[in-house]
Structure formats: structure tokens, C-alpha cells
C-alpha atoms as a PDB file:
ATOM      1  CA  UNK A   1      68.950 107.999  90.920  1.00  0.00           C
ATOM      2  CA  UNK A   2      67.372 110.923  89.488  1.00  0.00           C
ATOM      3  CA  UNK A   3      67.802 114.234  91.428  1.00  0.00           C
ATOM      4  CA  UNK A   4      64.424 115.370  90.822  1.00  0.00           C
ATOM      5  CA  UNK A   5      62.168 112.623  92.452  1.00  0.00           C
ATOM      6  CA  UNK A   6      64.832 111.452  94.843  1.00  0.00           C
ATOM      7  CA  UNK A   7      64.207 112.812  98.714  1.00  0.00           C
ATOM      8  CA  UNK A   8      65.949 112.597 102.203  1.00  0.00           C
ATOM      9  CA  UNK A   9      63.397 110.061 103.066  1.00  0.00           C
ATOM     10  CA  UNK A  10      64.154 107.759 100.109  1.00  0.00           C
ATOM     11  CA  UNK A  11      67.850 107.693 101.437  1.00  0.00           C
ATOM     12  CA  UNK A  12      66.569 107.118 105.036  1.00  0.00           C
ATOM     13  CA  UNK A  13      65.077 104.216 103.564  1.00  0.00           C
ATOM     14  CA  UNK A  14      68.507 103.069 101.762  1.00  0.00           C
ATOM     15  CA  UNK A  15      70.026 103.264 104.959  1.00  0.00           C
ATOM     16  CA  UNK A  16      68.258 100.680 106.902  1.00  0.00           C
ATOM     17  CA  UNK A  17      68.622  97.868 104.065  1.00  0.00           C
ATOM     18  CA  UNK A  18      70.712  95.128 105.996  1.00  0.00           C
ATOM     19  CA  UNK A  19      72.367  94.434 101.979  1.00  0.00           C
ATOM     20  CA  UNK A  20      73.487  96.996 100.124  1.00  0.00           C
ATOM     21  CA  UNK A  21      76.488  98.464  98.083  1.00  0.00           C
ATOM     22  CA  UNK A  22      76.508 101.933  98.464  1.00  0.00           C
ATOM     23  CA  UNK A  23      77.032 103.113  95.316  1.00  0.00           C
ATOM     24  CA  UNK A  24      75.156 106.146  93.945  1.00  0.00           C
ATOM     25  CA  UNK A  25      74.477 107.272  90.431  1.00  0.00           C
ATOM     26  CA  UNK A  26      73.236 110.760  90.073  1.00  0.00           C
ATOM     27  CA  UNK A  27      72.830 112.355  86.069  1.00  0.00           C
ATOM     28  CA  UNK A  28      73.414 115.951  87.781  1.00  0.00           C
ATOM     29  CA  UNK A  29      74.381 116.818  83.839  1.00  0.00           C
ATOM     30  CA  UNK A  30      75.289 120.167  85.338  1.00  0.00           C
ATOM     31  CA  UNK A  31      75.260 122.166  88.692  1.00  0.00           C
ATOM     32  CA  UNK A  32      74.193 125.837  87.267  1.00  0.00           C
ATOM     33  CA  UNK A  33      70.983 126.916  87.972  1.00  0.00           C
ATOM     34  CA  UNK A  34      70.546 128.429  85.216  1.00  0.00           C
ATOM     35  CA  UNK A  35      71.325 125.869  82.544  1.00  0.00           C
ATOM     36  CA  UNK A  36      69.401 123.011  84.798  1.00  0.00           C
ATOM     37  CA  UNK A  37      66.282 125.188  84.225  1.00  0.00           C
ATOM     38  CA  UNK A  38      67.339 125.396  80.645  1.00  0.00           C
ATOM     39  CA  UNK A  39      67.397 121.286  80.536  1.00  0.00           C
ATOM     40  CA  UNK A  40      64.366 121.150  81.939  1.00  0.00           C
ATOM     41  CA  UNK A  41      65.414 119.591  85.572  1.00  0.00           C
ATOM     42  CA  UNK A  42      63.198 119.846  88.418  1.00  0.00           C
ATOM     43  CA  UNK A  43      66.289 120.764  90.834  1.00  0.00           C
ATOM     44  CA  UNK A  44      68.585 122.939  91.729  1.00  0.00           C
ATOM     45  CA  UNK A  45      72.095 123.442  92.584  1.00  0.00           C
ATOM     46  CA  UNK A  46      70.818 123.533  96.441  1.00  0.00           C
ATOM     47  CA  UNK A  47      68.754 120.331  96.205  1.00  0.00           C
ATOM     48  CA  UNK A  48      72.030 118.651  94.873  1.00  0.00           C
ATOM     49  CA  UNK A  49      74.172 119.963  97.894  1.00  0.00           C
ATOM     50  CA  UNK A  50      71.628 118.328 100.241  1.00  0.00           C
ATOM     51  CA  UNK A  51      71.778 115.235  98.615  1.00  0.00           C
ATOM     52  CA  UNK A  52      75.781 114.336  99.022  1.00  0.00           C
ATOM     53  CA  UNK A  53      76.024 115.876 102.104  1.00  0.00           C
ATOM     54  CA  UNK A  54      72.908 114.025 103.482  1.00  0.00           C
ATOM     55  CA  UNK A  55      74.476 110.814 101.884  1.00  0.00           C
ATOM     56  CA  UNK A  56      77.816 111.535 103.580  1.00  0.00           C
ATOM     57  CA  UNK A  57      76.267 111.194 106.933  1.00  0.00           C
ATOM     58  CA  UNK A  58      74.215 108.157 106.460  1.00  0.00           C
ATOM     59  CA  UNK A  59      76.827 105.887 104.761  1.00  0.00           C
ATOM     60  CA  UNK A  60      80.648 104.797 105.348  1.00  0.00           C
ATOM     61  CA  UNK A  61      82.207 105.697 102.200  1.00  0.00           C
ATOM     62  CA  UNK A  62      80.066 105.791  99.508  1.00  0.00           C
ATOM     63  CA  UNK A  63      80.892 105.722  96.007  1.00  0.00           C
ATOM     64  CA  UNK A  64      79.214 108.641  93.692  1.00  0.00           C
ATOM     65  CA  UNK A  65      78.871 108.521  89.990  1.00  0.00           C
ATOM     66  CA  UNK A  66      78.124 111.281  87.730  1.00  0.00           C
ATOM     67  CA  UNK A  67      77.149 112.272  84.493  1.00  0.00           C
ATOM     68  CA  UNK A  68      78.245 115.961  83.198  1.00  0.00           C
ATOM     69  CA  UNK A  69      76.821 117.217  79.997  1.00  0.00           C
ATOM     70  CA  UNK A  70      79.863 120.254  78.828  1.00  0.00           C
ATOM     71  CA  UNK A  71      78.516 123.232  76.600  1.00  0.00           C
ATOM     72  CA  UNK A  72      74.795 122.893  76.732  1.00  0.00           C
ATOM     73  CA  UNK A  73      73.016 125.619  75.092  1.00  0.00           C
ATOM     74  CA  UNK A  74      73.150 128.838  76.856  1.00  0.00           C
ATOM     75  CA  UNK A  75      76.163 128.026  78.675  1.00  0.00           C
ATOM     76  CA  UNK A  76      78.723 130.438  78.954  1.00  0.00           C
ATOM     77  CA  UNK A  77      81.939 130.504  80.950  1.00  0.00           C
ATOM     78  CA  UNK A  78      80.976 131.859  84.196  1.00  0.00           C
ATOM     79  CA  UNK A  79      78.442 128.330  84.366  1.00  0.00           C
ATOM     80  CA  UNK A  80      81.561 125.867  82.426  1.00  0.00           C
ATOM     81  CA  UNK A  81      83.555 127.771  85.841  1.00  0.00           C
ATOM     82  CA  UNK A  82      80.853 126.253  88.288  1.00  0.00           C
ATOM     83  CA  UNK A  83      80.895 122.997  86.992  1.00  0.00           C
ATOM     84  CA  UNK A  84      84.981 122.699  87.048  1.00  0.00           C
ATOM     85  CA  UNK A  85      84.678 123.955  90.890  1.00  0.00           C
ATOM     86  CA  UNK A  86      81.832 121.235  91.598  1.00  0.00           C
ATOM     87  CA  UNK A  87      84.409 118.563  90.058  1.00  0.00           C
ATOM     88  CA  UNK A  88      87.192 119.520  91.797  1.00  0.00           C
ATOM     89  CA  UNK A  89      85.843 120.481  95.366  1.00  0.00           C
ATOM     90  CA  UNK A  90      83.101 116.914  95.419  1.00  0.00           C
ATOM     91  CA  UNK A  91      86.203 114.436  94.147  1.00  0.00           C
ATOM     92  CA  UNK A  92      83.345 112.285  92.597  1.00  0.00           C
ATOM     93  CA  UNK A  93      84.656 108.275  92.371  1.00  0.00           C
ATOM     94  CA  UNK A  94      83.722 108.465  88.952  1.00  0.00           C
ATOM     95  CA  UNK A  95      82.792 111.009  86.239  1.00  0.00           C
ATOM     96  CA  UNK A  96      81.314 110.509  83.112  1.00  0.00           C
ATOM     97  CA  UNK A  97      81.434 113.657  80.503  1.00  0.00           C
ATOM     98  CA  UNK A  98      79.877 114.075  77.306  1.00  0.00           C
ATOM     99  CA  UNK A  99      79.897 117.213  75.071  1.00  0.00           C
ATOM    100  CA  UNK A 100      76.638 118.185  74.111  1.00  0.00           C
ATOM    101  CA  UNK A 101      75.122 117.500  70.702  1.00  0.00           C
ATOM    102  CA  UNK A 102      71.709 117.590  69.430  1.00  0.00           C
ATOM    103  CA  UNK A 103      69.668 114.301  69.333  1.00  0.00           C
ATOM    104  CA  UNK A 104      66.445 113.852  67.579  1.00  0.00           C
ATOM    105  CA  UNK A 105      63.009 114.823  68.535  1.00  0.00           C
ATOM    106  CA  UNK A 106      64.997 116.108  71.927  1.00  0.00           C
ATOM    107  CA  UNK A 107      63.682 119.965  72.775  1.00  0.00           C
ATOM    108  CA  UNK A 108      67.324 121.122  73.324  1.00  0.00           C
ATOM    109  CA  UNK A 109      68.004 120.992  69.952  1.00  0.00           C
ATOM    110  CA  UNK A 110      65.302 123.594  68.865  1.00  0.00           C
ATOM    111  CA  UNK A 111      67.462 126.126  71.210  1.00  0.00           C
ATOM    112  CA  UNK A 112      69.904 128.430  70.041  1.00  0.00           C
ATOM    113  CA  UNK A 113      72.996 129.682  71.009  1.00  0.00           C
ATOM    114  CA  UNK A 114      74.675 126.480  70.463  1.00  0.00           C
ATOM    115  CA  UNK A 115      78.921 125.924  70.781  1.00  0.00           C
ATOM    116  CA  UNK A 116      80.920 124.933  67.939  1.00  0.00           C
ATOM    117  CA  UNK A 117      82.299 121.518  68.087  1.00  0.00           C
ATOM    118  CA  UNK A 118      85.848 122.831  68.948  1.00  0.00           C
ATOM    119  CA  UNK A 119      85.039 124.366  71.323  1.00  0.00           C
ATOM    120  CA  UNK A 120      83.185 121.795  73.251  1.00  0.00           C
ATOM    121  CA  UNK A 121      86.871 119.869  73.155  1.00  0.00           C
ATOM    122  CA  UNK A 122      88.511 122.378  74.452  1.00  0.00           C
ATOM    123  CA  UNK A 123      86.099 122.244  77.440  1.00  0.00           C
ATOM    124  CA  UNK A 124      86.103 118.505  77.367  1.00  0.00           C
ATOM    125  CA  UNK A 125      90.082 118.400  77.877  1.00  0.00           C
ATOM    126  CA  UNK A 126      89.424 120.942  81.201  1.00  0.00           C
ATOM    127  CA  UNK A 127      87.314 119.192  83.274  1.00  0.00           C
ATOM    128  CA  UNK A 128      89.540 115.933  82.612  1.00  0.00           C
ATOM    129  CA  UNK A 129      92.625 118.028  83.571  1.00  0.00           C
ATOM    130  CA  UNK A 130      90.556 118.609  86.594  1.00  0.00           C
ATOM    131  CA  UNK A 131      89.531 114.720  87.330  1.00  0.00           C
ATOM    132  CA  UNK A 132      92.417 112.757  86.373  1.00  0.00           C
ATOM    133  CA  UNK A 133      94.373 113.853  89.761  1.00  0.00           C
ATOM    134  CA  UNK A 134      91.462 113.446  91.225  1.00  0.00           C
ATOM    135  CA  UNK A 135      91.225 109.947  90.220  1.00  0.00           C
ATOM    136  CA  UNK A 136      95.047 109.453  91.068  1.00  0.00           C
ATOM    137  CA  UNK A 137      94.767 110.943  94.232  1.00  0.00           C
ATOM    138  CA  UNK A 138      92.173 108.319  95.073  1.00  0.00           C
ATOM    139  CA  UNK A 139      93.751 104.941  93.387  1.00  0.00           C
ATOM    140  CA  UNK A 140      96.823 105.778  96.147  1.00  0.00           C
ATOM    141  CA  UNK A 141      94.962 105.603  98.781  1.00  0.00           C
ATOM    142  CA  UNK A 142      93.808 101.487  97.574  1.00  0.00           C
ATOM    143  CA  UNK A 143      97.432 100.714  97.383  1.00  0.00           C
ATOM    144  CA  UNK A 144      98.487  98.588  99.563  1.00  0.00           C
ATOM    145  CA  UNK A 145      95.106  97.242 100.567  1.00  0.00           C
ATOM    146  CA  UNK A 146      93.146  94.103 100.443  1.00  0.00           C
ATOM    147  CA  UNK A 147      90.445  94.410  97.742  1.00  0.00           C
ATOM    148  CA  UNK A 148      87.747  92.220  96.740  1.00  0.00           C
ATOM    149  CA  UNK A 149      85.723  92.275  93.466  1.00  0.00           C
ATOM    150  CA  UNK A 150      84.576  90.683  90.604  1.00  0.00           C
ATOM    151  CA  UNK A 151      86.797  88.552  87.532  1.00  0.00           C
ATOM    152  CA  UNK A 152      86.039  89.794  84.091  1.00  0.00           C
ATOM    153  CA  UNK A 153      89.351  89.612  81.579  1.00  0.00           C
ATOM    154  CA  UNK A 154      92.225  86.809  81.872  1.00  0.00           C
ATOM    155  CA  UNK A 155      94.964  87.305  79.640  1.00  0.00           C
ATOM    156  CA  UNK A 156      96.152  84.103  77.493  1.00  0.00           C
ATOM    157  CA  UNK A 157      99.255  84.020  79.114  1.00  0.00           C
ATOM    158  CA  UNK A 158      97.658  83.960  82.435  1.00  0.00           C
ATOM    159  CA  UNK A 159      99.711  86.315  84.225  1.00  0.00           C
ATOM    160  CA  UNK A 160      97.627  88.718  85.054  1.00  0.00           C
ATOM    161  CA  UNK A 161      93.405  89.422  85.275  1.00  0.00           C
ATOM    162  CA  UNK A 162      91.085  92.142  85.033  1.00  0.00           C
ATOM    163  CA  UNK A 163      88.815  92.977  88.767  1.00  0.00           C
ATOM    164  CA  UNK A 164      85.882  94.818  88.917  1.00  0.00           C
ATOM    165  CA  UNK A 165      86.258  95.718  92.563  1.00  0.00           C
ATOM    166  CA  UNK A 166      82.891  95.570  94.488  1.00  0.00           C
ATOM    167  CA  UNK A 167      82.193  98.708  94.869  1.00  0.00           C
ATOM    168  CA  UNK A 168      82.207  99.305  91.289  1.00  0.00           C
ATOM    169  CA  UNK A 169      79.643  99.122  88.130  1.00  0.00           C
ATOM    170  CA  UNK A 170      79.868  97.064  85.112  1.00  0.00           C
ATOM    171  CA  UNK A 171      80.519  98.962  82.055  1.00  0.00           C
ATOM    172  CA  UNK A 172      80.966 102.263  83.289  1.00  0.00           C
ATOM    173  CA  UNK A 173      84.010 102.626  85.552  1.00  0.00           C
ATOM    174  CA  UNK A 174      87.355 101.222  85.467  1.00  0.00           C
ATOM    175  CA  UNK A 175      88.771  97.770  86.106  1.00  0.00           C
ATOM    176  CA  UNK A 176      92.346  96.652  87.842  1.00  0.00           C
ATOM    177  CA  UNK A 177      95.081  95.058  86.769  1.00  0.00           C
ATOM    178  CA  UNK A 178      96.194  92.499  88.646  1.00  0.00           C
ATOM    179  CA  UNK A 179      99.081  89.892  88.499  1.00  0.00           C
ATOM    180  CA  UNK A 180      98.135  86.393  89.481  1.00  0.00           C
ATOM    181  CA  UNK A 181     100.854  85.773  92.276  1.00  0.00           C
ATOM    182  CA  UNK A 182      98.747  89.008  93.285  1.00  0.00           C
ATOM    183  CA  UNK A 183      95.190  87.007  94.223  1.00  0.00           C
ATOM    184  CA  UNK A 184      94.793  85.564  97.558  1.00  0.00           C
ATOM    185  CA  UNK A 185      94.176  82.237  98.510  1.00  0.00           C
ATOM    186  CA  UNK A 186      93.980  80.931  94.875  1.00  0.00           C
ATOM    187  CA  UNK A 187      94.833  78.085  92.725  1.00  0.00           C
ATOM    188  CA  UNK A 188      92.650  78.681  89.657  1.00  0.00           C
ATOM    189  CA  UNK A 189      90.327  81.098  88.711  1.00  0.00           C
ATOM    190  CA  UNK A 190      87.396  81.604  85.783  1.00  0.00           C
ATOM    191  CA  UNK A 191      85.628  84.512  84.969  1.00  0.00           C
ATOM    192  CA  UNK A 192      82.857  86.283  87.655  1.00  0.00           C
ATOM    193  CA  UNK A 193      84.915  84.338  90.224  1.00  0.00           C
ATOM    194  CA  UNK A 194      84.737  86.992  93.179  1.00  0.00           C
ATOM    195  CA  UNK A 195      88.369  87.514  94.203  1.00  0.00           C
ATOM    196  CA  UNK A 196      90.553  88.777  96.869  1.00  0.00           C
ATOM    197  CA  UNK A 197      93.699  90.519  96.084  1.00  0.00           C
ATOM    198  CA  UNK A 198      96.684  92.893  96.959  1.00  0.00           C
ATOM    199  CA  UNK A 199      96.341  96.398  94.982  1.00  0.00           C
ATOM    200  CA  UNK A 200      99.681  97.068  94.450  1.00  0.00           C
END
């Protein structure tokens, strides 16, 4: 869901689907102002504000997605500083992060004032410092519960699988781990079999 063409209305509209997973995937690449003008988004840290708090009140626990896009051109520390304090204060579900790097034909990379590769580690490794408790902080609370989701990895051995819970998207967010004396209600199982089981 892009930021920039996504309104209040379009989420009233979400809200009054009978089916639907409530999973939402923003690219906010960034929450400065000032480097979102510089990438050319149509938005603002204010416009992104609304939207998870509007979301918030209209669904029972959504699931948010992100994409962050570390050492842009024209960043300096004071914007890498607002995007550590979105991370940490929003607790997205799921974050990806990229370091920036020019791609082809793209206008970014006719800017200057570009970060050295090194450096863009260095600010990779703080923002993961940042979401990795995060992330913890979040698995605890699904221990101990009943979850449901989809099949995707068996081991040889069979003694344990791989879920995709539910709530989750292929591809892009992480799976669990599950022992088979785990499952519920189960004799045998294939893959994209929608499970129950005990997240231990």
C-alpha cells in the first residue's frame, strides 16, 4: 500500500470487507521529511502518523510491514536519529532494511552527497540492534498460544515443520519451528496443509 495514493477512506473501505487478513504493507523507506522530498514521495511524516493510528482504530491487531531504505543521499544523522525513534516507538511486526545503493536509470543516483559503503553497515547494524528486541518482545507474547497457519518445510526426519502463521506473508517474514507432537489434531500432514499448533 503506497503512502502516497492511500486515504482514510480507502481504509474505511478495508474495514467493512466481511474477509480479510489485516495485514498492511507500507514502503515508508523513511520518516524524515526532508529525505522523503528528496525520494520524491508525495507524503509526509504527518500523513504517515495518520495512517497507523487511523488503522489502529479500525482493526483488532493488525500486522504492519515496512520497508526502510538507511543512508539515502542527503541523509545525515539528525534524519538516521528519526528513523531509529520511528522503529523503536511503532514496534512494526516486521521490518525490512536495505542500505541504499544506486540502481540504473533511477534519479537518486545522479545526487550527490552519497555515504560510503561502511558506513551504511554501521547504520544497518543500528536499526537491527533496535528491532531484534522488538521482535523478541513480540514472539513472547505467541508463546503459549494456539496458532494457525500455513505448512511450507518438513524436515526428512519428520520431527519437526516449518508454519507460516496466517497472519503472515510468503517470502518476506519469518516462519516457526514447530515439533510434530506440537500440531493439533493431526495424523499426517503435506505441504500448504493449514495447521493448528502450540507455539511453544
Amino acid at each position: 500500500m503506497y503512502p502516497d495514493i492511500l486515504s482514510l477512506s480507502h481504509i474505511d473501505r478495508l474495514a467493512k470487507l466481511k474477509k480479510l487478513i489485516p495485514y498492511f504493507d507500507f514502503p515508508f523507506q523513511h520518516i524524515s521529511p526532508k529525505i522523503l522530498k528528496r525520494m520524491d514521495r508525495f507524503y509526509d511524516d504527518k500523513h504517515i502518523f495518520k495512517i497507523l493510528k487511523y488503522i489502529k482504530e479500525k482493526f483488532e491487531n493488525p500486522f504492519f510491514h515496512t520497508n526502510f531504505i538507511v543512508w539515502f543521499p542527503w541523509e545525515d544523522e539528525n534524519d538516521h536519529k528519526m528513523m531509529l525513534k520511528f522503529a523503536s516507538e511503532y514496534e512494526f511486526d516486521s521490518v525490512s532494511v536495505f542500505g541504499y545503493h544506486d540502481e540504473p536509470l533511477a534519479k537518486s543516483s545522479t545526487l550527490d552527497q552519497k555515504v560510503d559503503s561502511k558506513t551504511i553497515k554501521t547504520r544497518l547494524k543500528a536499526i537491527k540492534e533496535i528491532l531484534n528486541p522488538i521482535y523478541d518482545k513480540k514472539d513472547e507474547l505467541r508463546k503459549g498460544t494456539i496458532q494457525k497457519g500455513f505448512i511450507e518445510e518438513i524436515n526428512e526426519e519428520k520431527q519437526f515443520c516449518k508454519i507460516r502463521p496466517e497472519i503472515k506473508a510468503p517470502d518476506i517474514d519469518d516462519l516457526d519451528k514447530v515439533k510434530f507432537e506440537d500440531l493439533i489434531n493431526v495424523e499426517f500432514i503435506n505441504v500448504w496443509d493449514i495447521m493448528e499448533y502450540n507455539y511453544l
